[in-house]
N, C-alpha and C. Protein backbone atom coordinates (compact mmCIF):
# COMPACT_ATOMS: atom_id res chain seq x y z
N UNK A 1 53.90 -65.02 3.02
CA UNK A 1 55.01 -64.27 2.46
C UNK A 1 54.92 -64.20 0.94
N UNK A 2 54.36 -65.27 0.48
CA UNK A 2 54.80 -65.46 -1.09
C UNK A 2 53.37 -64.45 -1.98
N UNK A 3 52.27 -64.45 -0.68
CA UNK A 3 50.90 -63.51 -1.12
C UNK A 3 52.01 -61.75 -1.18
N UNK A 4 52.34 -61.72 0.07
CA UNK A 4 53.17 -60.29 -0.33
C UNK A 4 54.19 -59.73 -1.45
N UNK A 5 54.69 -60.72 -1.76
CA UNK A 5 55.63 -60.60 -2.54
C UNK A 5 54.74 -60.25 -4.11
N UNK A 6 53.66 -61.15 -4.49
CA UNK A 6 52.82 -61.12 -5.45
C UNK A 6 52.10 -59.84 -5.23
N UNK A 7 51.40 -59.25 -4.32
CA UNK A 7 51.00 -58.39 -4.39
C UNK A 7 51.84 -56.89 -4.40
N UNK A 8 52.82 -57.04 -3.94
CA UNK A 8 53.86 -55.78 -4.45
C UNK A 8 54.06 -55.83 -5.75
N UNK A 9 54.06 -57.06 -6.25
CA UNK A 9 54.44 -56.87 -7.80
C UNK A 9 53.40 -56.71 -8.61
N UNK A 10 51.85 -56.81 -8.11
CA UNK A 10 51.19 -56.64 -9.00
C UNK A 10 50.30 -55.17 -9.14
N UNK A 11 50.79 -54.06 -7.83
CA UNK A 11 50.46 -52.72 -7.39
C UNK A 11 50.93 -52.06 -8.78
N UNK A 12 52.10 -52.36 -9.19
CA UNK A 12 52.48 -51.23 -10.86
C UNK A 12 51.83 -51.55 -11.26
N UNK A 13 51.33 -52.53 -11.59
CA UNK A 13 50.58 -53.08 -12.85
C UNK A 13 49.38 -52.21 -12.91
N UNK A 14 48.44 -52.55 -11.84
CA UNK A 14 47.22 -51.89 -12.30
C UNK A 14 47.07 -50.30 -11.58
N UNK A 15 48.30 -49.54 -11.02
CA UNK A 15 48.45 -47.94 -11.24
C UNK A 15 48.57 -47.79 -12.23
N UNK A 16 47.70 -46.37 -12.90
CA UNK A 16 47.60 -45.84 -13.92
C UNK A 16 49.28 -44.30 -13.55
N UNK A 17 49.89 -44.22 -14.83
CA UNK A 17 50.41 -42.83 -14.34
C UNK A 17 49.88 -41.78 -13.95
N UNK A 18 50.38 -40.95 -13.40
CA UNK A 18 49.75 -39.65 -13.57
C UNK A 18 50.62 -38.42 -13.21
N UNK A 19 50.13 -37.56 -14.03
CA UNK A 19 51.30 -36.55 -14.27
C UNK A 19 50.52 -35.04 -13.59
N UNK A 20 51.14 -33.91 -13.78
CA UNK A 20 50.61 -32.89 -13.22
C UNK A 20 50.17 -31.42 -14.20
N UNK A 21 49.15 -30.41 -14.57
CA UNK A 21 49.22 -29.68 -15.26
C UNK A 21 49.16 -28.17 -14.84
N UNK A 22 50.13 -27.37 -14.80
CA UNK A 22 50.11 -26.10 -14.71
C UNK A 22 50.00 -24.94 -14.60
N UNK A 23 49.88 -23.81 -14.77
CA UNK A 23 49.57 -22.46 -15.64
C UNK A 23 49.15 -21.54 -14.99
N UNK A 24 49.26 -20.29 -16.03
CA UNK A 24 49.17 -18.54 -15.07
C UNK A 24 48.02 -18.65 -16.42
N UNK A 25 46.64 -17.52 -14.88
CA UNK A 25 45.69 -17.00 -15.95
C UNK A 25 46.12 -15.33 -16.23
N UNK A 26 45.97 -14.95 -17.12
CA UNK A 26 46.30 -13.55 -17.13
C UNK A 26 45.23 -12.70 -18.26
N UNK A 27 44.90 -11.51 -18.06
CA UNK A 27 43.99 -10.82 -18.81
C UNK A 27 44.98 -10.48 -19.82
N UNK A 28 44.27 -10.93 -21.30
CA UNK A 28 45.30 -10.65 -22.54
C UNK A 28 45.28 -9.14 -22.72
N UNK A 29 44.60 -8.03 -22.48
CA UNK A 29 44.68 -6.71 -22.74
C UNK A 29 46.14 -6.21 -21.66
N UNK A 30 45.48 -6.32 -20.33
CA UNK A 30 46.78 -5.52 -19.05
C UNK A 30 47.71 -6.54 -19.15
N UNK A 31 47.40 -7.81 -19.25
CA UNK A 31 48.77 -9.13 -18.88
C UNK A 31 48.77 -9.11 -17.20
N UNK A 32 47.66 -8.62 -16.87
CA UNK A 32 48.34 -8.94 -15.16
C UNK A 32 47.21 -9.89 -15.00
N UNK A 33 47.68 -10.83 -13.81
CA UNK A 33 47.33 -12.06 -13.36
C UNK A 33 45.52 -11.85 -13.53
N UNK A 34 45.35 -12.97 -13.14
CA UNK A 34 43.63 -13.27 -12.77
C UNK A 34 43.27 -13.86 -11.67
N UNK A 35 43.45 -13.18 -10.65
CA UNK A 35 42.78 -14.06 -9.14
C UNK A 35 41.67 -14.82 -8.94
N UNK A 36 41.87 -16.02 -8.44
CA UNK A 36 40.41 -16.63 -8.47
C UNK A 36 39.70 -16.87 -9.38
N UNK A 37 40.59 -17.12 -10.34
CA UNK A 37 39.47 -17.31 -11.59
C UNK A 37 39.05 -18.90 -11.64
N UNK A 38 38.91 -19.26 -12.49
CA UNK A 38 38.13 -20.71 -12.70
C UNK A 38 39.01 -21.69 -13.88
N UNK A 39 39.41 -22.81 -13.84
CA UNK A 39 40.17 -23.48 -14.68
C UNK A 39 39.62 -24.92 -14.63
N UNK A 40 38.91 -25.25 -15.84
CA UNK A 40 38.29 -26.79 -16.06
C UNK A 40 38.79 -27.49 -16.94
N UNK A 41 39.19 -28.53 -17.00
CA UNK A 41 40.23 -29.62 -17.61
C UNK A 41 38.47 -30.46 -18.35
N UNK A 42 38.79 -30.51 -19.52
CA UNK A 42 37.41 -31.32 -20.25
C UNK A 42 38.35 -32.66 -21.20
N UNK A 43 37.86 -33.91 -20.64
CA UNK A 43 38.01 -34.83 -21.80
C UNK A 43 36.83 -35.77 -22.47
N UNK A 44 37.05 -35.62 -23.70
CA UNK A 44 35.70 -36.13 -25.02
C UNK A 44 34.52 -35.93 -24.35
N UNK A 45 34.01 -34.04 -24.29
CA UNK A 45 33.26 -33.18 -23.72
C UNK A 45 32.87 -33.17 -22.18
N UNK A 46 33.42 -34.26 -21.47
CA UNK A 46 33.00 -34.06 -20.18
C UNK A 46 34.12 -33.69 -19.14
N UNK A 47 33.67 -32.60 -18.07
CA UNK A 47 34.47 -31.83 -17.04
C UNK A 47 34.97 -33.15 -16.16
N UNK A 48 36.66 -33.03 -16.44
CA UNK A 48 37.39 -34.05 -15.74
C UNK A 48 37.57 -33.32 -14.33
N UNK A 49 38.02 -32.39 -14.48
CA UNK A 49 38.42 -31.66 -13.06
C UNK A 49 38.57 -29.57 -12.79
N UNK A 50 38.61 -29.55 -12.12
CA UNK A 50 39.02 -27.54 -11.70
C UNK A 50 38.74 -27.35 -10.60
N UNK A 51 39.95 -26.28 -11.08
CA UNK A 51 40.36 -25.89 -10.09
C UNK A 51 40.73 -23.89 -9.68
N UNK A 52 40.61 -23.75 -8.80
CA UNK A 52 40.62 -21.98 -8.78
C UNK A 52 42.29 -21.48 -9.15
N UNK A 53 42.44 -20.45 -9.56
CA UNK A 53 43.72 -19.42 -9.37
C UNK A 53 43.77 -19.28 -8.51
N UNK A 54 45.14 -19.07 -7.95
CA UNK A 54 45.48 -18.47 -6.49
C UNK A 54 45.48 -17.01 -6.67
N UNK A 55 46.11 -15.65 -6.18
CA UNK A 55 45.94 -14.41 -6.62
C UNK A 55 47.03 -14.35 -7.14
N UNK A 56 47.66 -14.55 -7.88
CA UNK A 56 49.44 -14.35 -9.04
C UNK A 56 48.87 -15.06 -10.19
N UNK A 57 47.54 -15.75 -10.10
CA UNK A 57 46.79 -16.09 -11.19
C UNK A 57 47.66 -17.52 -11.75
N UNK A 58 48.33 -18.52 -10.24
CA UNK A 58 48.14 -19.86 -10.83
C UNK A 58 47.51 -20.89 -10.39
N UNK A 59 47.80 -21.73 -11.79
CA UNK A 59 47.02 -23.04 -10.95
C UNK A 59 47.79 -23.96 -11.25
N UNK A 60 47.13 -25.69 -10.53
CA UNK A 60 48.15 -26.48 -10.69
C UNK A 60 46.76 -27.28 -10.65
N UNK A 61 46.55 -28.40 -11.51
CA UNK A 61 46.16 -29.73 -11.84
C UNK A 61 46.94 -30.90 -11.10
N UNK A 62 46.98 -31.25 -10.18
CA UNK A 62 47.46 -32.86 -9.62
C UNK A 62 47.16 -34.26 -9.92
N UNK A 63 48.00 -34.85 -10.48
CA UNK A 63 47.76 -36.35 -10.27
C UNK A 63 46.56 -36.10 -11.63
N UNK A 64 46.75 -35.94 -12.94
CA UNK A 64 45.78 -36.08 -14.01
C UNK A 64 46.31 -36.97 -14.57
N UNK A 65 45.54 -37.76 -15.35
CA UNK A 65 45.89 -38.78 -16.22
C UNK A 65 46.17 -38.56 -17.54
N UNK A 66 47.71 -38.81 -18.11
CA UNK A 66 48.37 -37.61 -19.46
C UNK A 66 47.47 -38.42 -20.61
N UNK A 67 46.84 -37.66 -21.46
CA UNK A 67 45.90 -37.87 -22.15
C UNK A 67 45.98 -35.90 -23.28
N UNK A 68 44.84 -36.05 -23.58
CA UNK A 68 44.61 -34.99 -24.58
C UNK A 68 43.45 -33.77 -23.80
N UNK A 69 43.21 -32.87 -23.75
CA UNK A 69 42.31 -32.05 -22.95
C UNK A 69 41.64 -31.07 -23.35
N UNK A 70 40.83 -30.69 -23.21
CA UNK A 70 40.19 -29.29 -23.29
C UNK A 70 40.32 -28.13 -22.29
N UNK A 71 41.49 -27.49 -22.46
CA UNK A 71 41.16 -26.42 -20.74
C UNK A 71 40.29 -25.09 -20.92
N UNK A 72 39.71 -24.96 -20.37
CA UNK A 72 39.17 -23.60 -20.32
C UNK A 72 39.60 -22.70 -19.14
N UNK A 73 39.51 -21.53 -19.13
CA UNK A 73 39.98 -20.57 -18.33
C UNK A 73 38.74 -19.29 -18.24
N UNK A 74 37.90 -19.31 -17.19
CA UNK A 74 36.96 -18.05 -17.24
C UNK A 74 37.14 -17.38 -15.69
N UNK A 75 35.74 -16.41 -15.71
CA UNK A 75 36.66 -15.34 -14.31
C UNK A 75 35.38 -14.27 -14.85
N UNK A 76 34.36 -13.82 -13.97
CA UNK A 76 33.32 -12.98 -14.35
C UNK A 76 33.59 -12.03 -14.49
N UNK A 77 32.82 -11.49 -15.98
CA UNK A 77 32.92 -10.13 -16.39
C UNK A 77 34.51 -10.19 -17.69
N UNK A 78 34.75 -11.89 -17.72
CA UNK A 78 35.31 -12.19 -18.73
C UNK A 78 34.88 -13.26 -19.69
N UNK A 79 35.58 -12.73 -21.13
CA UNK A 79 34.74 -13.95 -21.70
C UNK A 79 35.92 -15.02 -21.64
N UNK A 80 35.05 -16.34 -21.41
CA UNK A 80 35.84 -18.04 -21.47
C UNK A 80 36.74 -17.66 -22.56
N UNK A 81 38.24 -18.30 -22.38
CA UNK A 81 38.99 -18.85 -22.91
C UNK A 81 39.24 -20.67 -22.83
N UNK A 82 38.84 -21.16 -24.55
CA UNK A 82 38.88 -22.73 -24.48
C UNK A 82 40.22 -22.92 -25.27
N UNK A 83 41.22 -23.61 -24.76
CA UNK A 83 41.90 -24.80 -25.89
C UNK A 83 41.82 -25.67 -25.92
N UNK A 84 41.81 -25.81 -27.42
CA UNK A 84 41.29 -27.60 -27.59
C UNK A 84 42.76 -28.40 -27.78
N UNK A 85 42.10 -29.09 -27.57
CA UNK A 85 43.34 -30.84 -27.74
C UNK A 85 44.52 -30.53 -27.28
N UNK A 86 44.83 -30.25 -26.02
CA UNK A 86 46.26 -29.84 -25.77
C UNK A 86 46.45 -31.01 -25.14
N UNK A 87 48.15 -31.34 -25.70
CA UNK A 87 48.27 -32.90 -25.45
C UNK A 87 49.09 -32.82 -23.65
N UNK A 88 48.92 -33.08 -22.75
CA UNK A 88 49.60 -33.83 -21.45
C UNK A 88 50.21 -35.19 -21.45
N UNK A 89 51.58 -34.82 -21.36
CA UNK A 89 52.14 -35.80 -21.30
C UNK A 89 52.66 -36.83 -19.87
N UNK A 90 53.26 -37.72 -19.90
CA UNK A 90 53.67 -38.31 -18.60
C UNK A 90 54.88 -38.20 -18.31
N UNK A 91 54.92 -37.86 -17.21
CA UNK A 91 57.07 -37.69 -16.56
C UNK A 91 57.03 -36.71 -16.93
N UNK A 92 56.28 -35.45 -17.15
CA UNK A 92 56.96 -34.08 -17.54
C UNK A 92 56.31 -32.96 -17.37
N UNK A 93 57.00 -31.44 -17.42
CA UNK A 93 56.41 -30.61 -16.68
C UNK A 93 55.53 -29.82 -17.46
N UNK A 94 54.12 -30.48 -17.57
CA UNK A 94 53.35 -29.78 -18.50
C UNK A 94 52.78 -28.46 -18.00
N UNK A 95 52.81 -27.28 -18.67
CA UNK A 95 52.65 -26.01 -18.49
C UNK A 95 51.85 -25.10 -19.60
N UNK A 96 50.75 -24.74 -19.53
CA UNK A 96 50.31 -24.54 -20.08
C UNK A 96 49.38 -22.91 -19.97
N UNK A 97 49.66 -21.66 -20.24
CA UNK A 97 49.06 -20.85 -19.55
C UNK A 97 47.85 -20.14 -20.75
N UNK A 98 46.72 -19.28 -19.94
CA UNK A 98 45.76 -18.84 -20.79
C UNK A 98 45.33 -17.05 -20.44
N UNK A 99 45.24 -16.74 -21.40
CA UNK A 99 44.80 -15.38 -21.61
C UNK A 99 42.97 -15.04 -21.61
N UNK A 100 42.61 -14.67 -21.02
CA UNK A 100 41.48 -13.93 -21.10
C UNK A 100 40.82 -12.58 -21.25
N UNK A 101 40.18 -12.21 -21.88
CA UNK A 101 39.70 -10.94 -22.43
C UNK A 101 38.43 -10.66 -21.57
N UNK A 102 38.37 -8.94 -21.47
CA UNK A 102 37.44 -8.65 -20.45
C UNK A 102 36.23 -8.56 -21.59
N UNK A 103 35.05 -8.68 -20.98
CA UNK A 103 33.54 -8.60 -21.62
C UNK A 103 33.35 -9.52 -21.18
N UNK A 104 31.71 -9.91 -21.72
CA UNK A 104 30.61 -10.73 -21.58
C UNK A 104 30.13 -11.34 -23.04
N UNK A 105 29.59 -12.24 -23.14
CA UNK A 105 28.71 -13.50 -24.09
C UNK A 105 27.28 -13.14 -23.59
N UNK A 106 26.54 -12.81 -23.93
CA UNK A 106 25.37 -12.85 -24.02
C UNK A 106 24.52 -13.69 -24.76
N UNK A 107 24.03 -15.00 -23.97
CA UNK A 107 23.26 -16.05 -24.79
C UNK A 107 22.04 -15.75 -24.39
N UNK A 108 21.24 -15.71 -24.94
CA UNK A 108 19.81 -15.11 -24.56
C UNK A 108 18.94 -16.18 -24.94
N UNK A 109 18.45 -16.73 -23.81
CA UNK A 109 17.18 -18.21 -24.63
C UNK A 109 16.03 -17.70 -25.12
N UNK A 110 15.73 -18.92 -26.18
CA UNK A 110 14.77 -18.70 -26.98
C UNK A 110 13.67 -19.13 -26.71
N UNK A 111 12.35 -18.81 -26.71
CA UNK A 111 11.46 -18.86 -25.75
C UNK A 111 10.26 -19.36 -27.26
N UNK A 112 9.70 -20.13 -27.26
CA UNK A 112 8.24 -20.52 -28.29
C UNK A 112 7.39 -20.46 -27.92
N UNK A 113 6.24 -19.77 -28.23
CA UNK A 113 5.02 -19.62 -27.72
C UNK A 113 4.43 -20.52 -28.17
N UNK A 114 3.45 -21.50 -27.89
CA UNK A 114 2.20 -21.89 -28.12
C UNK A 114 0.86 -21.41 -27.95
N UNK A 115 1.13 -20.64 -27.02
CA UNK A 115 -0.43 -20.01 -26.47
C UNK A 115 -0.75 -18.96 -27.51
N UNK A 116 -0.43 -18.93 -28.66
CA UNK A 116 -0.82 -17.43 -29.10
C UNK A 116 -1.54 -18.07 -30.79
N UNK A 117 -2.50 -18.32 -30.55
CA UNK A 117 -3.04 -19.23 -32.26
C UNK A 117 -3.96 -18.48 -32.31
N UNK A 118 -4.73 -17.88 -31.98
CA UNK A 118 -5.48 -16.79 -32.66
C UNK A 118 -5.07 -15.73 -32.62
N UNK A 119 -5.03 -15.03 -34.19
CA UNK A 119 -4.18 -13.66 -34.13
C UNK A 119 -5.06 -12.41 -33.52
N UNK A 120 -3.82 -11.44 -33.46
CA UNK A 120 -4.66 -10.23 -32.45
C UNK A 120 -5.87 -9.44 -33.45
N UNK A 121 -5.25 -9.77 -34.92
CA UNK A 121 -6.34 -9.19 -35.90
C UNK A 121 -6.85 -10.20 -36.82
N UNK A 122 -8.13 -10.35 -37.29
CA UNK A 122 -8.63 -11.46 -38.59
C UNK A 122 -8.71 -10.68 -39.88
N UNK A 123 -7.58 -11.08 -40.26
CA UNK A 123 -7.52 -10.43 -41.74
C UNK A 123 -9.10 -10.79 -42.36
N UNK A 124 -9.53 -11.91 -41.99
CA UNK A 124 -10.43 -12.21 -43.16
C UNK A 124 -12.05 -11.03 -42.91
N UNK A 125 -12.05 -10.57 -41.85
CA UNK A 125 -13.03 -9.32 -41.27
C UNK A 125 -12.30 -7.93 -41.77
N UNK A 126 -11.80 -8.19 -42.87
CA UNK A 126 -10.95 -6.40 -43.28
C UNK A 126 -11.37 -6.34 -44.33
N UNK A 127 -11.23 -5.04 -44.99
CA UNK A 127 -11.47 -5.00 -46.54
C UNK A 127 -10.38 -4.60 -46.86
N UNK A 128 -10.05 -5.27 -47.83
CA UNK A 128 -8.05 -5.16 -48.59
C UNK A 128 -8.35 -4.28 -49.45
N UNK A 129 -7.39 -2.90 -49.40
CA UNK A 129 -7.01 -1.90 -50.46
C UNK A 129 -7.50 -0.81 -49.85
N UNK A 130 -7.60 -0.73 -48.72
CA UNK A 130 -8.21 0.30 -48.04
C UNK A 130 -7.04 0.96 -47.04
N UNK A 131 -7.00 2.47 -46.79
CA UNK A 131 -6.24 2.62 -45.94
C UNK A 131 -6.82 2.83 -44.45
N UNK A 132 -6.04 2.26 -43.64
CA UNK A 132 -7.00 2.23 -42.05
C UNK A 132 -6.29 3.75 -41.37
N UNK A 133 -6.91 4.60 -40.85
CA UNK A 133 -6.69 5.10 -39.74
C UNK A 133 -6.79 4.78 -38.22
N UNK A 134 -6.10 5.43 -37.51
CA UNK A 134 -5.77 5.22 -36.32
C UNK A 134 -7.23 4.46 -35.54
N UNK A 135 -8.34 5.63 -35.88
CA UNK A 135 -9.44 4.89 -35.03
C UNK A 135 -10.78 4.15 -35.68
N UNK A 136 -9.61 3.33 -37.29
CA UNK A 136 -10.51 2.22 -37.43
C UNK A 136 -9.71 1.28 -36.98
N UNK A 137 -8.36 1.28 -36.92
CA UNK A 137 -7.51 0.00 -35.95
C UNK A 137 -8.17 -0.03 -34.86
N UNK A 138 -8.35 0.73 -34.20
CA UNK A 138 -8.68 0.92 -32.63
C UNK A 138 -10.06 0.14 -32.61
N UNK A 139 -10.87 0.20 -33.79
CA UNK A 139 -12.10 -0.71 -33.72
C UNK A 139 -12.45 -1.80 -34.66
N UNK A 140 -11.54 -2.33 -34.65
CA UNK A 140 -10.91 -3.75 -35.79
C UNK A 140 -10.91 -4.69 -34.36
N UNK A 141 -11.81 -5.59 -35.17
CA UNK A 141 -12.03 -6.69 -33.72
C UNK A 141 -10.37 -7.55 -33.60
N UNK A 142 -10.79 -8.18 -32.87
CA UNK A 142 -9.32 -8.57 -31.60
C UNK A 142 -9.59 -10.16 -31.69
N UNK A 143 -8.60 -11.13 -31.43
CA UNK A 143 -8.58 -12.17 -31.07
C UNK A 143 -9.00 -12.04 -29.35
N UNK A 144 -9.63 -12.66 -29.05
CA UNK A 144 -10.15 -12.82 -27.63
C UNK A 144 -9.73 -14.35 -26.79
């Protein structure tokens, strides 16, 4: 009996709170909702949790731990919406909604060649001050 009694009292102790977070996605141009879009909760850069829009464009975060966040809000063929440091609190009805704009980000990777160390022409086989026509390029030796 006296183990139960101790262990009911010591269950608060080591629960953490946890509170709940909110929000409508909506396209900032029309203002009408965003179905299915995508909503990721980030704390000190890493993805804590997400979750989808329903089609009225909300969502709801459960049981998060009130802390500070990063939410983002994206949805294809839109570009990400991030806020930073939005504070969540505990015991209360945090609500928080985000706007997104239609377009695309285009990150395009950057690609380094190594394979290419001999050039396609040797300057040092030219004579400088000369003007080349078409079919002395055409017979200007080549890197091979």
């Amino acid at each position: 009996m006296k183990v139960l009694i101790v262990l009911f009292i010591a269950i608060p102790i080591f629960t953490s709170a946890q509170t709940n977070l909110q929000g409508k996605v909506f396209d900032s141009d029309t203002l009408l909702p965003i179905p299915f879009g995508t909503v990721d909760i980030y704390q000190d850069g890493k993805i804590v949790a997400g979750v989808e829009t329903d089609i009225e464009g909300n969502y709801i975060f459960q049981n998060i731990t009130p802390g500070v966040y990063d939410i983002v809000a994206s949805y294809v063929g839109y570009v990400a919406n991030r806020s930073l440091d939005v504070l969540i609190l505990e015991k209360q009805c945090n609500s928080w909604n985000l706007d997104i704009k239609e377009g695309i980000v285009l990150n395009y990777p950057t690609f380094l060649c190594n394979c290419c160390v001999t050039p396609l022409i040797r300057f040092d086989e030219m004579t400088s001050g000369r003007t080349f026509t078409s079919e002395d390029i055409k017979s200007m030796p080549i890197g091979r």
